[in-house]
N, C-alpha and C. Protein backbone atom coordinates (compact mmCIF):
# COMPACT_ATOMS: atom_id res chain seq x y z
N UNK A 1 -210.23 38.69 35.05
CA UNK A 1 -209.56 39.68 34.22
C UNK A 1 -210.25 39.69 32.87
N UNK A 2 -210.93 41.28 32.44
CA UNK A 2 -211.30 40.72 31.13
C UNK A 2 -210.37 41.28 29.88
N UNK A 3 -210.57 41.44 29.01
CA UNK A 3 -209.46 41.37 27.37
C UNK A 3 -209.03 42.88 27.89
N UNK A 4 -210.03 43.79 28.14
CA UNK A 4 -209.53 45.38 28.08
C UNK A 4 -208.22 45.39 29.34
N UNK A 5 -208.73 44.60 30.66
CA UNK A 5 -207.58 44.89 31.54
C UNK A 5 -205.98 43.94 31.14
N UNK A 6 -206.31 42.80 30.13
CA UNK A 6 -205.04 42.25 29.93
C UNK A 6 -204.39 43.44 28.93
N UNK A 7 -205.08 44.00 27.91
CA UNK A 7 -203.96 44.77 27.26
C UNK A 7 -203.74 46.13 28.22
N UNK A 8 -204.16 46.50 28.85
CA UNK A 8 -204.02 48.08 29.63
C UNK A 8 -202.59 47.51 30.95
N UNK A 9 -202.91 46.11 30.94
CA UNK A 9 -201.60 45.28 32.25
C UNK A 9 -200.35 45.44 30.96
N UNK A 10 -200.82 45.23 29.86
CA UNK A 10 -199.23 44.68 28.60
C UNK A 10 -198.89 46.08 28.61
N UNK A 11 -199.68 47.20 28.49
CA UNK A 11 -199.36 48.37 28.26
C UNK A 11 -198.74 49.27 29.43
N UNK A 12 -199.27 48.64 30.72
CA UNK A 12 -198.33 49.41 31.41
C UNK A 12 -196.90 48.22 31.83
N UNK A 13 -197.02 47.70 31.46
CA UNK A 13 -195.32 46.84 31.39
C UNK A 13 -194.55 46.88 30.35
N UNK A 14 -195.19 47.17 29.13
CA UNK A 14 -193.81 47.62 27.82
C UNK A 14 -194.62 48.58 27.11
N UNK A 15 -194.09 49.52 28.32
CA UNK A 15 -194.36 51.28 27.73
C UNK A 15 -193.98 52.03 25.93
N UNK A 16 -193.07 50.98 25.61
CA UNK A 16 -192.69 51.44 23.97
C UNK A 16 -193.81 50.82 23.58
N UNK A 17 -194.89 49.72 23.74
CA UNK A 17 -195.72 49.53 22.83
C UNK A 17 -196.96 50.31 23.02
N UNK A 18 -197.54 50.42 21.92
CA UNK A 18 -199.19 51.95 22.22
C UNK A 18 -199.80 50.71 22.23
N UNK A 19 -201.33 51.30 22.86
CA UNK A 19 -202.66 50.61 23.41
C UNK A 19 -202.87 50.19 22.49
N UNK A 20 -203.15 50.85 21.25
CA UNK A 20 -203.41 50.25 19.48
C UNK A 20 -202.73 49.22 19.62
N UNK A 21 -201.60 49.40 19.23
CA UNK A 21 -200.91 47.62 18.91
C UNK A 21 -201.19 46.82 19.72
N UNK A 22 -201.06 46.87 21.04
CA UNK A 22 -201.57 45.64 21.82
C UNK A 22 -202.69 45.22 21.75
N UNK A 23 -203.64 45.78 21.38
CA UNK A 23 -205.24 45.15 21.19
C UNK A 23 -205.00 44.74 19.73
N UNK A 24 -204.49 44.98 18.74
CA UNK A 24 -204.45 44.55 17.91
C UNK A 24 -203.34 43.08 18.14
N UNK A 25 -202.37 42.94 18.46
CA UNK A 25 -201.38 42.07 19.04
C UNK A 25 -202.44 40.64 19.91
N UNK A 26 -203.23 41.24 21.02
CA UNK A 26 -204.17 40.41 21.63
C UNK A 26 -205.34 39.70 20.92
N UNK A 27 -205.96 40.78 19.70
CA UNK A 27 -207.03 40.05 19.40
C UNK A 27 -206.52 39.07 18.16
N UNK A 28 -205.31 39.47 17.67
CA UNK A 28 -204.95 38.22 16.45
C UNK A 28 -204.53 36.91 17.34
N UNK A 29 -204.14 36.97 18.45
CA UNK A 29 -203.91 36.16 19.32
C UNK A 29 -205.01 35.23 19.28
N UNK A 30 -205.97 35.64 20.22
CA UNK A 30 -207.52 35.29 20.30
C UNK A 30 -208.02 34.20 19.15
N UNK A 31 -208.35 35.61 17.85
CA UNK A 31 -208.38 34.93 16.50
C UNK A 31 -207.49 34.14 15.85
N UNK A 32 -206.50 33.74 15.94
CA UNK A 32 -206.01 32.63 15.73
C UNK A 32 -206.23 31.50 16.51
N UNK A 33 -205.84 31.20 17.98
CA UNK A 33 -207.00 30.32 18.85
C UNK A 33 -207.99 29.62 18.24
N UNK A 34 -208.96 30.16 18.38
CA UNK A 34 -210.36 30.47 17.36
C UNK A 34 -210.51 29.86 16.41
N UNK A 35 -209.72 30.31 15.32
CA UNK A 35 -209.55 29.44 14.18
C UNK A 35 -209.46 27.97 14.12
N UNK A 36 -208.30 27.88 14.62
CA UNK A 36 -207.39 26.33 15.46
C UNK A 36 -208.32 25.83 15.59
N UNK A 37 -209.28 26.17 16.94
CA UNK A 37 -209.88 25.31 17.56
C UNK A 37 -210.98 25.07 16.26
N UNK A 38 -211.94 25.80 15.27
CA UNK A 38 -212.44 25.53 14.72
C UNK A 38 -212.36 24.42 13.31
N UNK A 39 -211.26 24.30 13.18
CA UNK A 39 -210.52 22.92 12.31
C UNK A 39 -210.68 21.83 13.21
N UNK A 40 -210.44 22.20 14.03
CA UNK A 40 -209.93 20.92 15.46
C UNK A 40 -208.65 20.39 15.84
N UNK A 41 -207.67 21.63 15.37
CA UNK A 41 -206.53 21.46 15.86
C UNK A 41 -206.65 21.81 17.72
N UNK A 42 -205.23 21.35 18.15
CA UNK A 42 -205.27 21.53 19.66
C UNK A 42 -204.33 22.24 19.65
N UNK A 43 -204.87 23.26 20.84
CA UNK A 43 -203.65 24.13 20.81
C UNK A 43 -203.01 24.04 22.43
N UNK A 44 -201.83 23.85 22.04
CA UNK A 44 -201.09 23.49 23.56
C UNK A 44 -200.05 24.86 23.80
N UNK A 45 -200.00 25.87 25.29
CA UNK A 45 -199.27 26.73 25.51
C UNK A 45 -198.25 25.94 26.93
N UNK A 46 -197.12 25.67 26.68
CA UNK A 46 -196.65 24.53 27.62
C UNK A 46 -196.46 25.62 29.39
N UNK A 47 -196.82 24.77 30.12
CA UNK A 47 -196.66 25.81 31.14
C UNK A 47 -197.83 26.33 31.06
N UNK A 48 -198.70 26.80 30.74
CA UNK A 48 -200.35 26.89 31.15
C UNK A 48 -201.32 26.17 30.84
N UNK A 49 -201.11 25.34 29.78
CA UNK A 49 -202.60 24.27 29.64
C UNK A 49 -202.75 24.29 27.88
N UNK A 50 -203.72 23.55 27.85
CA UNK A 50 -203.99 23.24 26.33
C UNK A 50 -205.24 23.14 25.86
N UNK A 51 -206.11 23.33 24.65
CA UNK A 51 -207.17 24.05 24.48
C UNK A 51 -207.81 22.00 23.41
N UNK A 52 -209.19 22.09 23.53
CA UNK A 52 -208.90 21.58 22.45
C UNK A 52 -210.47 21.33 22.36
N UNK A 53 -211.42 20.90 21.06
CA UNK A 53 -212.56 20.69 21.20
C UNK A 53 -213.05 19.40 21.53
N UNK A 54 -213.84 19.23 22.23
CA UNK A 54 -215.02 17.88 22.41
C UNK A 54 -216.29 17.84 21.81
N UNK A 55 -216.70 16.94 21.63
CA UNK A 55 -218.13 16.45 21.07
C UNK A 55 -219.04 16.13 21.61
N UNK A 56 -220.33 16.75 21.93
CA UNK A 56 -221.17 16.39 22.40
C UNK A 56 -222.24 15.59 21.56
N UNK A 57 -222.68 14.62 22.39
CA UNK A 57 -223.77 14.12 21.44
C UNK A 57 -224.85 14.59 21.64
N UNK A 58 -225.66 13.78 20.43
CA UNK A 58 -227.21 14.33 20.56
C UNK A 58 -227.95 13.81 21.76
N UNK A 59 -228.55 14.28 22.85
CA UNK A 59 -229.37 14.10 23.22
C UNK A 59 -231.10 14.07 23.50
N UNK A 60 -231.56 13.63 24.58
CA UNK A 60 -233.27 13.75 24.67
C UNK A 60 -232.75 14.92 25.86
N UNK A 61 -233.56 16.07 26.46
CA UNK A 61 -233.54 16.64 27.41
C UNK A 61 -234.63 17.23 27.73
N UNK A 62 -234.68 17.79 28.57
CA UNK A 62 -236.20 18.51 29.20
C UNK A 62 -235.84 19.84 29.74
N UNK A 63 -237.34 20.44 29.07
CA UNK A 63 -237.51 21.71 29.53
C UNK A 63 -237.58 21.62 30.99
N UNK A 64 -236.86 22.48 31.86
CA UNK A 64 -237.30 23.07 33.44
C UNK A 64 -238.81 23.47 33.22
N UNK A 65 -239.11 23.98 32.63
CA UNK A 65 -240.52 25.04 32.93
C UNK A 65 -241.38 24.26 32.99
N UNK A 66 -241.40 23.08 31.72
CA UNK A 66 -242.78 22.67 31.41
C UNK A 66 -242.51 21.26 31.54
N UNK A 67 -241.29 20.74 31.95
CA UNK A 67 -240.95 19.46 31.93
C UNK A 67 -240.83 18.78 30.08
N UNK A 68 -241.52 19.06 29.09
CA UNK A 68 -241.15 18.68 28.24
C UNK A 68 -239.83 18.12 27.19
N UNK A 69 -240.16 17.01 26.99
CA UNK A 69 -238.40 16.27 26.45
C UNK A 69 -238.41 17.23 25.32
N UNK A 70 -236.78 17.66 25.02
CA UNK A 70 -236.62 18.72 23.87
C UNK A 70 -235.41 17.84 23.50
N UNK A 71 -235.29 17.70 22.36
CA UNK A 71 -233.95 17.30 22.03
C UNK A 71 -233.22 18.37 21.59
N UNK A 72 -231.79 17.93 22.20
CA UNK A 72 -230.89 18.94 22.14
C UNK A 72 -229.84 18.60 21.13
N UNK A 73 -229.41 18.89 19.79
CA UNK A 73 -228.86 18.46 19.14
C UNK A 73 -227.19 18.05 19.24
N UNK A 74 -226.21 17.34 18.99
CA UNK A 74 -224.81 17.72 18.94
C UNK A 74 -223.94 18.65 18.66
N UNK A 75 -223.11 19.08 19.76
CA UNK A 75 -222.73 20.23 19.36
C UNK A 75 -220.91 20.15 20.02
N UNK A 76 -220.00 20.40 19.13
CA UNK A 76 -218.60 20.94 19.78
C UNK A 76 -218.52 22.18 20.71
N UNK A 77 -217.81 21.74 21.80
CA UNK A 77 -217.56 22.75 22.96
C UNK A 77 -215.76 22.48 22.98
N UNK A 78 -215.37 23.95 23.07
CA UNK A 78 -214.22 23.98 23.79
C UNK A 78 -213.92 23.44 24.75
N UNK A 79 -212.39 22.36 25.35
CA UNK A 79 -212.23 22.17 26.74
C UNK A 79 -210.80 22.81 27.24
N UNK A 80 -210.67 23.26 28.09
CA UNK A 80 -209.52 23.29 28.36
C UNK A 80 -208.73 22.36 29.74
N UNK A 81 -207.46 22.07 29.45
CA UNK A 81 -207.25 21.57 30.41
C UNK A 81 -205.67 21.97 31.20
N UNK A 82 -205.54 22.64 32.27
CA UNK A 82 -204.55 23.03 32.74
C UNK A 82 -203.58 21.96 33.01
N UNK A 83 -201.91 22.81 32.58
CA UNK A 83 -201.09 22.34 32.79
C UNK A 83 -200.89 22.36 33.77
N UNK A 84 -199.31 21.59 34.34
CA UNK A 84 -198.75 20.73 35.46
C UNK A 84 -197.93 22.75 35.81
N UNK A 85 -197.41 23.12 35.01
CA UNK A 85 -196.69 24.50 35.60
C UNK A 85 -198.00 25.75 36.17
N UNK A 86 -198.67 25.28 35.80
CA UNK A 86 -199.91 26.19 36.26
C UNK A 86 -199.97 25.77 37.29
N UNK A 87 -200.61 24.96 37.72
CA UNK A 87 -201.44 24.40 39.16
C UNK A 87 -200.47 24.45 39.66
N UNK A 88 -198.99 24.48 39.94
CA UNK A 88 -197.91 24.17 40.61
C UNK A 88 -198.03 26.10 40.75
N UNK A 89 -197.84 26.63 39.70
CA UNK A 89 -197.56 28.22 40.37
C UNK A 89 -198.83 29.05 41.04
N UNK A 90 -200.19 29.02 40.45
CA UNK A 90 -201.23 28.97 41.37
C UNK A 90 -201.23 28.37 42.92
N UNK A 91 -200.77 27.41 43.33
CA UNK A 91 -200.76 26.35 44.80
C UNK A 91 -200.03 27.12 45.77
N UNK A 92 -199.21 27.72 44.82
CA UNK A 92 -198.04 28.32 45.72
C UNK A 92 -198.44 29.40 46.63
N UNK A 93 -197.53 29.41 47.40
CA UNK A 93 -198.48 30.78 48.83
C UNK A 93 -198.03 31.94 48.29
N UNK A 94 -198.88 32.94 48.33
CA UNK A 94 -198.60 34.08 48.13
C UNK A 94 -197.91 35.03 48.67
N UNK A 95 -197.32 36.02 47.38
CA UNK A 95 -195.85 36.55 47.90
C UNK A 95 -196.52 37.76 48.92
N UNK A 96 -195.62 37.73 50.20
CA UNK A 96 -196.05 38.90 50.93
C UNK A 96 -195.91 39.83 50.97
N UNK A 97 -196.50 41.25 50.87
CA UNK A 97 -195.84 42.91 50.94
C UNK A 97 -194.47 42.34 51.63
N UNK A 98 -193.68 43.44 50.83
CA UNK A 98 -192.26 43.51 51.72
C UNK A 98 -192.24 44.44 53.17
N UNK A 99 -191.48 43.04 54.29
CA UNK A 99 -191.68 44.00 55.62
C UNK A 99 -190.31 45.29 55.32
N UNK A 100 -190.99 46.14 56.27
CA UNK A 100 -189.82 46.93 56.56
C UNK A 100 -188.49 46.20 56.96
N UNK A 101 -187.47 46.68 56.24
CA UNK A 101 -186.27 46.41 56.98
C UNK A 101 -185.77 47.16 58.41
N UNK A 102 -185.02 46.13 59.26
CA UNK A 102 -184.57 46.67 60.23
C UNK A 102 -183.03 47.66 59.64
N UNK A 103 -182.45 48.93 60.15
CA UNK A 103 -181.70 49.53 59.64
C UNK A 103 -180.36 48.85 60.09
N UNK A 104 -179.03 48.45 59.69
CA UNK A 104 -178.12 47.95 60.14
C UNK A 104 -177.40 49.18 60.41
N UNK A 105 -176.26 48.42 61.41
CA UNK A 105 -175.39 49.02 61.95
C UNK A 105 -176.14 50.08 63.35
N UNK A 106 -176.98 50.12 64.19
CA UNK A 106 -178.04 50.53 64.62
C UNK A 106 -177.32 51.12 66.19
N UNK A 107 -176.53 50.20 66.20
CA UNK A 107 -175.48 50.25 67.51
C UNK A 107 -176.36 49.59 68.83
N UNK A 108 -177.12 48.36 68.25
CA UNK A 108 -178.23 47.82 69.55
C UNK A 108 -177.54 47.16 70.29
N UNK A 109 -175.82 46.57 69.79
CA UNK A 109 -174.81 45.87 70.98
C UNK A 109 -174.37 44.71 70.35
N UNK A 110 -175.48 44.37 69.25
CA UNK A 110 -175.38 42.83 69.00
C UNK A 110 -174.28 42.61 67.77
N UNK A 111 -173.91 43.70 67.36
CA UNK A 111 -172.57 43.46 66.15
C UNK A 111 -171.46 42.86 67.10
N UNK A 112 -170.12 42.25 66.38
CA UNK A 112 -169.11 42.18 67.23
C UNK A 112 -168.23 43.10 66.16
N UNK A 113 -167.36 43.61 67.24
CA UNK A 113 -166.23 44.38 66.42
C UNK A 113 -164.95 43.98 66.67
């Protein structure tokens, strides 16, 4: 799913809000995130997972092409790590189209009267 189809999904589920506000609504979202993570606060949404940065160190590494060692300097990466209500509602089997109902009262014999 990318950013345009999450607000066009918010927009067709709460029809009083316009496309404007929700992209504006989504991207302060985002940008705040963002921010957070750039202090090095953690940001925890309970029931989906929690965001937070790691540290990479400096390493020696090598070019593929030429084989040459390049050092690759230290650098912070985002991690995320999913919550316990996530993986539990993801696992779950998926809901099936609804079958047709059979029509009651049909007169097939099997009511008692």
């Amino acid at each position: 799913m990318t950013k345009s189809e999450l607000i066009e999904k918010i927009v067709t589920k709460f029809a009083q809000v316009s496309g404007k506000d929700t992209e504006i609504i989504v991207n302060t979202i985002f940008d705040t995130m963002i921010e957070a993570l750039k202090k090095g606060e953690r940001i925890e949404i309970r029931g989906f997972g929690s965001f937070h940065i790691r540290t990479r160190k400096a390493r020696e590494g090598r070019n593929p092409k030429s084989g040459q060692a390049v050092h690759v300097p230290e650098k912070r990466v985002p991690f995320f790590k999913v919550g316990r209500g996530l993986k539990e509602r993801i696992n779950l089997p998926p809901i099936p189209a609804e079958a047709p109902r059979e029509p009651t009262g049909s007169g097939s014999g099997t009511e008692q009267t």
